[in-house]
PDB file of N, CA and C in Angstrom:
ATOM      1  N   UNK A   1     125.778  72.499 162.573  1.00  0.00           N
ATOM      2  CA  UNK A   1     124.827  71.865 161.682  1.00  0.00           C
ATOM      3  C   UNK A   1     124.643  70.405 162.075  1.00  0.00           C
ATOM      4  N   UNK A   2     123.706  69.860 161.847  1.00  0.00           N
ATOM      5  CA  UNK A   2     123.368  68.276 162.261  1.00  0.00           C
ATOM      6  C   UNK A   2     123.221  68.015 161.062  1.00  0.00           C
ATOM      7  N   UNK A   3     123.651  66.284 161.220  1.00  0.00           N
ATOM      8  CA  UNK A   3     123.714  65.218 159.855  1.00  0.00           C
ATOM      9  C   UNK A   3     122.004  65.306 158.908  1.00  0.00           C
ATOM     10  N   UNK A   4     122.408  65.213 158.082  1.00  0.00           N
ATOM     11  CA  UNK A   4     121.360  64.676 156.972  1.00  0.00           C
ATOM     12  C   UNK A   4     121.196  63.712 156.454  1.00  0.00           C
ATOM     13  N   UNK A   5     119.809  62.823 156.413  1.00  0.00           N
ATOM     14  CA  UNK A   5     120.319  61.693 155.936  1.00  0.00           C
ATOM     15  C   UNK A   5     119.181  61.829 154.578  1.00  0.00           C
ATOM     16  N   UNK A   6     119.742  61.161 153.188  1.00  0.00           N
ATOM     17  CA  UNK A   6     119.154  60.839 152.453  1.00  0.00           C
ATOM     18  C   UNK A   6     118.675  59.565 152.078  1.00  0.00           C
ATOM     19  N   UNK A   7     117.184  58.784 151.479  1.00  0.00           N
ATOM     20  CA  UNK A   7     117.246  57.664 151.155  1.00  0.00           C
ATOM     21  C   UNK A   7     117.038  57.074 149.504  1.00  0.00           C
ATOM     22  N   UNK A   8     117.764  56.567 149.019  1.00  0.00           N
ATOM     23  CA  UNK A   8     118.041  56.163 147.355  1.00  0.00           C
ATOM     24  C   UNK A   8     117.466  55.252 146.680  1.00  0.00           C
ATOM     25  N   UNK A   9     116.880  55.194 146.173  1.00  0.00           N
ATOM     26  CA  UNK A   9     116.445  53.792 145.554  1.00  0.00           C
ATOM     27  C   UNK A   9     116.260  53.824 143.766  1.00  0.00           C
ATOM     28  N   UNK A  10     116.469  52.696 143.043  1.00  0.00           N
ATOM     29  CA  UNK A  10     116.660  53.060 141.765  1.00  0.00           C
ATOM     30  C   UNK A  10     115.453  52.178 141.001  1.00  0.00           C
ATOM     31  N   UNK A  11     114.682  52.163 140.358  1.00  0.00           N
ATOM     32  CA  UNK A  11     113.870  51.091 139.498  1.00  0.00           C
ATOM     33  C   UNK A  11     114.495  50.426 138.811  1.00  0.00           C
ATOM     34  N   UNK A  12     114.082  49.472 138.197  1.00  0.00           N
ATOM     35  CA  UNK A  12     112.954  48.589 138.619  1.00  0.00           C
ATOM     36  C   UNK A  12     113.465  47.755 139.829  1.00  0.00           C
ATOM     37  N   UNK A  13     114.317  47.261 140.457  1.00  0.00           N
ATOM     38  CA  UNK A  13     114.759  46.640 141.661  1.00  0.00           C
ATOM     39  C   UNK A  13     114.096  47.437 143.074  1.00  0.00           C
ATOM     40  N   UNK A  14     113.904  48.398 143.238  1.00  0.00           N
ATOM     41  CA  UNK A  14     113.990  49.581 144.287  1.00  0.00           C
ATOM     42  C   UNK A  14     114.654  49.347 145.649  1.00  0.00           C
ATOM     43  N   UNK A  15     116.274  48.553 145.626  1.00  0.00           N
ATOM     44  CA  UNK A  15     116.327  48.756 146.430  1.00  0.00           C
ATOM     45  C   UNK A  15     116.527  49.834 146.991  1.00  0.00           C
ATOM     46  N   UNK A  16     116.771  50.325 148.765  1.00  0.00           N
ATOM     47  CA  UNK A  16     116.877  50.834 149.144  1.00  0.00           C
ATOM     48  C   UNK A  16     118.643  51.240 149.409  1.00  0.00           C
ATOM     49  N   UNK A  17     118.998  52.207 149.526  1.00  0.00           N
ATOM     50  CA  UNK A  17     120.194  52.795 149.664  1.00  0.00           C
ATOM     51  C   UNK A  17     120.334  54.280 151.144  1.00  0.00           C
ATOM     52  N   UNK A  18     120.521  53.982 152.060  1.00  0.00           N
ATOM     53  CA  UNK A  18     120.376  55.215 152.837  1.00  0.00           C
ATOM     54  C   UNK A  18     121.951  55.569 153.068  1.00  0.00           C
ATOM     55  N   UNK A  19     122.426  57.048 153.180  1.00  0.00           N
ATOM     56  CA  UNK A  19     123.430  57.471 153.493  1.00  0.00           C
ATOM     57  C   UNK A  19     123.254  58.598 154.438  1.00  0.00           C
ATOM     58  N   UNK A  20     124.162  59.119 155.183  1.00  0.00           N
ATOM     59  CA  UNK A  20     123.860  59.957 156.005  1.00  0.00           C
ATOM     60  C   UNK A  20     125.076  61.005 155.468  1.00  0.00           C
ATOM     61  N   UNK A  21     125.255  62.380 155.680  1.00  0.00           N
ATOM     62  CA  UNK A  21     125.952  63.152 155.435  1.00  0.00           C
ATOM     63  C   UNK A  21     126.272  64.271 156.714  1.00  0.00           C
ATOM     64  N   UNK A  22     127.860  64.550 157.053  1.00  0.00           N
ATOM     65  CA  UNK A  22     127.403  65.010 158.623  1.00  0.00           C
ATOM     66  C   UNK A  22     126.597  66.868 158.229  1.00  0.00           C
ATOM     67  N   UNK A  23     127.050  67.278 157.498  1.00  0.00           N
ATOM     68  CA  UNK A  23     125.903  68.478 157.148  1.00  0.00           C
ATOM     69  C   UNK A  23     125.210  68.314 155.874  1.00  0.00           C
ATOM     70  N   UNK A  24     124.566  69.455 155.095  1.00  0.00           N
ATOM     71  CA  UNK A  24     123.730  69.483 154.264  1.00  0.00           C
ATOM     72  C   UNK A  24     125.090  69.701 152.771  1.00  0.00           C
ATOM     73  N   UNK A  25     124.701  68.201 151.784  1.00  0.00           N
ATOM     74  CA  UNK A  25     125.682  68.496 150.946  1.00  0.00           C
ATOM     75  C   UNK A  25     125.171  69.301 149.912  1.00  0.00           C
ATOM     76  N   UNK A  26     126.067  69.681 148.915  1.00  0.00           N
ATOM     77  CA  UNK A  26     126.223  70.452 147.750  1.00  0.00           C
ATOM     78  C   UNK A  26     125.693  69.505 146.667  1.00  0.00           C
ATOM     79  N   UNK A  27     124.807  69.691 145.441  1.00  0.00           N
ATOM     80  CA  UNK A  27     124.995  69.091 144.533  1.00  0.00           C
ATOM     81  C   UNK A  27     125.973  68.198 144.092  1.00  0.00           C
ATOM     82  N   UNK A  28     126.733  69.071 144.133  1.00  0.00           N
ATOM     83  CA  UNK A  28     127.620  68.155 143.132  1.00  0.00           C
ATOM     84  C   UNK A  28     128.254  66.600 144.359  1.00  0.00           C
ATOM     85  N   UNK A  29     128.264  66.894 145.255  1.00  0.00           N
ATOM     86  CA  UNK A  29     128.536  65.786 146.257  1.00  0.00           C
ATOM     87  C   UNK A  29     127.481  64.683 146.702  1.00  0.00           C
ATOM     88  N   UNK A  30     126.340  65.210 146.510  1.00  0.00           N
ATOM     89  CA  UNK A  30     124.744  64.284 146.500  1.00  0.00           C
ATOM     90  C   UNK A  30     125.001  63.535 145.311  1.00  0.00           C
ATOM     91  N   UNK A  31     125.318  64.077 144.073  1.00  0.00           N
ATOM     92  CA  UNK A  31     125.498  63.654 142.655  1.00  0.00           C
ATOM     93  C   UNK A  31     126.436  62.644 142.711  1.00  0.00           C
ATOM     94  N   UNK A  32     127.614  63.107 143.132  1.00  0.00           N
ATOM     95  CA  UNK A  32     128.439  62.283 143.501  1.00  0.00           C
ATOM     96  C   UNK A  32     128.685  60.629 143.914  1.00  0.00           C
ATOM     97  N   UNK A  33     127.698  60.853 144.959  1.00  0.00           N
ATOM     98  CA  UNK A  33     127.341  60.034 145.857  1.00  0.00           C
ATOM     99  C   UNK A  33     126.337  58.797 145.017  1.00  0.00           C
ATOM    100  N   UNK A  34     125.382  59.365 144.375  1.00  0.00           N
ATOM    101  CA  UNK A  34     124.250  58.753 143.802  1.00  0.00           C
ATOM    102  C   UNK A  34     125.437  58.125 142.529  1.00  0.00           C
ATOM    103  N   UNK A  35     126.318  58.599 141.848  1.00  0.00           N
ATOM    104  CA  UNK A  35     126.669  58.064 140.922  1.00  0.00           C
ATOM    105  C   UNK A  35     128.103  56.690 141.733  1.00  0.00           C
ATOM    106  N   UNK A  36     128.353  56.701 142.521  1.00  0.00           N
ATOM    107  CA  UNK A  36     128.975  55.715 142.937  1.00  0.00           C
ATOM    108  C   UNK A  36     128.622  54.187 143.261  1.00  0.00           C
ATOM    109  N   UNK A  37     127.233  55.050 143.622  1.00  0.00           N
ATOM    110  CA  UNK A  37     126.194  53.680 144.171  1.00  0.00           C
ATOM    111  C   UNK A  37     125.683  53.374 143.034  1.00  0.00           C
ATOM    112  N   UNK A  38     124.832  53.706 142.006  1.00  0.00           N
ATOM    113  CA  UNK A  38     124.256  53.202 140.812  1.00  0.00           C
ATOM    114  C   UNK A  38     125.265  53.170 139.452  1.00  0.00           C
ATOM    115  N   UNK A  39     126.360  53.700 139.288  1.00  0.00           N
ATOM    116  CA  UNK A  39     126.980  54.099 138.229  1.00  0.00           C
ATOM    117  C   UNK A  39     126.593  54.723 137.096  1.00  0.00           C
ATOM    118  N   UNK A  40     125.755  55.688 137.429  1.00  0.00           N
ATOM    119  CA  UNK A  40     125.433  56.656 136.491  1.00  0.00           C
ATOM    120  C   UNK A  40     126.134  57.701 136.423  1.00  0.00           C
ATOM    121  N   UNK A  41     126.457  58.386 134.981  1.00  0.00           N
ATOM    122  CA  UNK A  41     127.086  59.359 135.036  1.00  0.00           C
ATOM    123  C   UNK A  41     126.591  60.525 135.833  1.00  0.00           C
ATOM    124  N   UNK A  42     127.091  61.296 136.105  1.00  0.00           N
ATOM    125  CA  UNK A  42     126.685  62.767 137.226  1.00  0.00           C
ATOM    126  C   UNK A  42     125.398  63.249 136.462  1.00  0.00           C
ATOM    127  N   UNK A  43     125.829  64.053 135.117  1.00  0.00           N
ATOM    128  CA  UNK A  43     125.115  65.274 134.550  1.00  0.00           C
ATOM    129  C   UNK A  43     123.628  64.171 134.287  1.00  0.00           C
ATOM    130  N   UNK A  44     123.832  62.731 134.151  1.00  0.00           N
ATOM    131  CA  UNK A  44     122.156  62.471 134.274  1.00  0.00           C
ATOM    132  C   UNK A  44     121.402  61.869 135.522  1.00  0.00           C
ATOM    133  N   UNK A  45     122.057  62.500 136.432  1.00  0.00           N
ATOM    134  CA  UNK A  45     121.795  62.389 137.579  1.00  0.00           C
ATOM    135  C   UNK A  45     119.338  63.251 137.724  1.00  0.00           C
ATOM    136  N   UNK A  46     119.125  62.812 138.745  1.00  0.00           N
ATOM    137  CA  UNK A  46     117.775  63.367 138.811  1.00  0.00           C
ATOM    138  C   UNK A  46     117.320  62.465 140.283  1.00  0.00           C
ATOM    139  N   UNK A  47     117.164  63.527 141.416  1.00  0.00           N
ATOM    140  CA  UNK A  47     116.373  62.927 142.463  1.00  0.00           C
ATOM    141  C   UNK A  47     114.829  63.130 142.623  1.00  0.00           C
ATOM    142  N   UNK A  48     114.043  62.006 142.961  1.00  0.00           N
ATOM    143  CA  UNK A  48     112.942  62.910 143.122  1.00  0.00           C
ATOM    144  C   UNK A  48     112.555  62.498 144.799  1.00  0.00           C
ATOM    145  N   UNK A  49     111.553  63.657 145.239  1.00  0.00           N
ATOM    146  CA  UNK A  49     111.055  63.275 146.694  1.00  0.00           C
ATOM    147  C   UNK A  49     109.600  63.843 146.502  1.00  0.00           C
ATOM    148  N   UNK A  50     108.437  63.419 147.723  1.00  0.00           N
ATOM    149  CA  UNK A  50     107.070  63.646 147.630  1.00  0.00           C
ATOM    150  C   UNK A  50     107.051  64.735 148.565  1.00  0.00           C
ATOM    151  N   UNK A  51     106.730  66.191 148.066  1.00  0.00           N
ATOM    152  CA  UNK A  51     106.562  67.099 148.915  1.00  0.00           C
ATOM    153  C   UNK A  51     105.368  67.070 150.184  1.00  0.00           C
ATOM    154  N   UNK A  52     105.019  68.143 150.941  1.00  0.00           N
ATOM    155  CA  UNK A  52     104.234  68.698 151.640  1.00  0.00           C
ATOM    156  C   UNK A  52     102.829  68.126 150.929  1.00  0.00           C
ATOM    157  N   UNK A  53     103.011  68.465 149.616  1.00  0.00           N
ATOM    158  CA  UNK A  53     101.374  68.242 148.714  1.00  0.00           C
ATOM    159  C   UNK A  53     101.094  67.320 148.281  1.00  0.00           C
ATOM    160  N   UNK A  54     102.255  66.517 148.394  1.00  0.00           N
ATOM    161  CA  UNK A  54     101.705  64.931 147.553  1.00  0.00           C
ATOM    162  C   UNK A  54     102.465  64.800 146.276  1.00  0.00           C
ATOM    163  N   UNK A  55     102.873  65.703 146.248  1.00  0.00           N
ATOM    164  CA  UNK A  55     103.732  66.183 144.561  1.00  0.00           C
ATOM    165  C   UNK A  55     104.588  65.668 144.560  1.00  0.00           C
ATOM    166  N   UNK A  56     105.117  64.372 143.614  1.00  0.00           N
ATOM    167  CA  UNK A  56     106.603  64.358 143.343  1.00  0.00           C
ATOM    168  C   UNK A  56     106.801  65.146 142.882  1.00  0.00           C
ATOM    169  N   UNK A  57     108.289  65.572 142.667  1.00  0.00           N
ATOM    170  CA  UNK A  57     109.476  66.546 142.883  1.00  0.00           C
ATOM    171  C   UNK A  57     110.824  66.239 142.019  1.00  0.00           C
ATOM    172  N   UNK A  58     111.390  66.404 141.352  1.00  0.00           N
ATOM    173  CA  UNK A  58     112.208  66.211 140.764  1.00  0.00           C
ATOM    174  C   UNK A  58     113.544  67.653 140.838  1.00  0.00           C
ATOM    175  N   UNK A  59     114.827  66.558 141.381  1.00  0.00           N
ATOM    176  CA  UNK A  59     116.004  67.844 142.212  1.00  0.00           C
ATOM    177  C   UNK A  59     117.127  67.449 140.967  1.00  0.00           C
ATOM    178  N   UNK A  60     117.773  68.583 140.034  1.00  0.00           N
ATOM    179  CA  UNK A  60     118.620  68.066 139.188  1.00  0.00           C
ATOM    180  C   UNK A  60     119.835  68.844 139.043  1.00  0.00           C
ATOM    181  N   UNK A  61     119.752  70.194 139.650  1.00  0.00           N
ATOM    182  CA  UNK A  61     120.674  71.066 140.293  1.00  0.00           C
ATOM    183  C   UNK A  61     121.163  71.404 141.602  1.00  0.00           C
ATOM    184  N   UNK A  62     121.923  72.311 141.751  1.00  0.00           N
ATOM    185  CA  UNK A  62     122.550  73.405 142.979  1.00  0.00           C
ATOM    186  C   UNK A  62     121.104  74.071 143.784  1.00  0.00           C
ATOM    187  N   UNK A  63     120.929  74.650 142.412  1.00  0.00           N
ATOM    188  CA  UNK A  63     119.404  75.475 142.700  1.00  0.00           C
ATOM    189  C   UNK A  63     118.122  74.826 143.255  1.00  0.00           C
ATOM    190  N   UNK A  64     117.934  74.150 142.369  1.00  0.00           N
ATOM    191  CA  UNK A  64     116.592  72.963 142.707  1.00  0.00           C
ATOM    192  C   UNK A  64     117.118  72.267 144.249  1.00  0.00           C
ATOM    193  N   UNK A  65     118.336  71.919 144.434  1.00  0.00           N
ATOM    194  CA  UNK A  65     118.768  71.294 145.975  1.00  0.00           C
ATOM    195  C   UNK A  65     118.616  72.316 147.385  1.00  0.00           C
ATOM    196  N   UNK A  66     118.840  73.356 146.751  1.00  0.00           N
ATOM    197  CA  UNK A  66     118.717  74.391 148.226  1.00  0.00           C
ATOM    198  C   UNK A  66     117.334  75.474 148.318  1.00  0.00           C
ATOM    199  N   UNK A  67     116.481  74.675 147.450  1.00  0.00           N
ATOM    200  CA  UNK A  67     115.025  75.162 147.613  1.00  0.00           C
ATOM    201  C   UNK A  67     114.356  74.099 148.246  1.00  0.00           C
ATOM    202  N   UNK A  68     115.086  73.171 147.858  1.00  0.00           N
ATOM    203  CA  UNK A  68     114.841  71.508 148.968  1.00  0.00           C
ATOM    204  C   UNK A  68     114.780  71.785 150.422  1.00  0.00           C
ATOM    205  N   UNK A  69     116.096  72.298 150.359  1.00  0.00           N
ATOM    206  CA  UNK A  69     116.599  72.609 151.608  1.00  0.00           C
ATOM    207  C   UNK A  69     115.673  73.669 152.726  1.00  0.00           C
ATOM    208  N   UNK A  70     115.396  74.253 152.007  1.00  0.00           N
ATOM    209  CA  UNK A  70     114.632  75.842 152.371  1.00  0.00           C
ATOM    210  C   UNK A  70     113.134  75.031 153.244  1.00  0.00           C
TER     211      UNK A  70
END
């Protein structure tokens, strides 16, 4: 498997946050991750990204992460 990298940013500041992961993580380790850097608790965790269509996207599970993936 090759690394993944994700990029983070939080409002109203937006900075930027990039991490790389050497494979594709699990929820709960993306979650993880996002709550170390911002200090938010896990369960209100919520990523979003701009698909194929223009659509933001909102990722808040296991499930919702490996349809990402797909």
């Amino acid at each position: 498997m090759s690394p993944i990298q994700f990029k983070f940013s939080q409002p109203p500041d937006g900075l930027v946050r990039r991490v790389t992961f050497p494979e594709k993580p699990s929820w709960d380790v993306l979650a993880s991750k996002i709550e170390s850097f911002y200090n938010i608790p896990t369960p209100s965790i919520g990523v979003s990204y701009v698909d194929s269509d223009g659509d933001e996207v909102t990722l808040s599970s296991e499930e919702e992460l490996q349809d990402f993936y797909q």
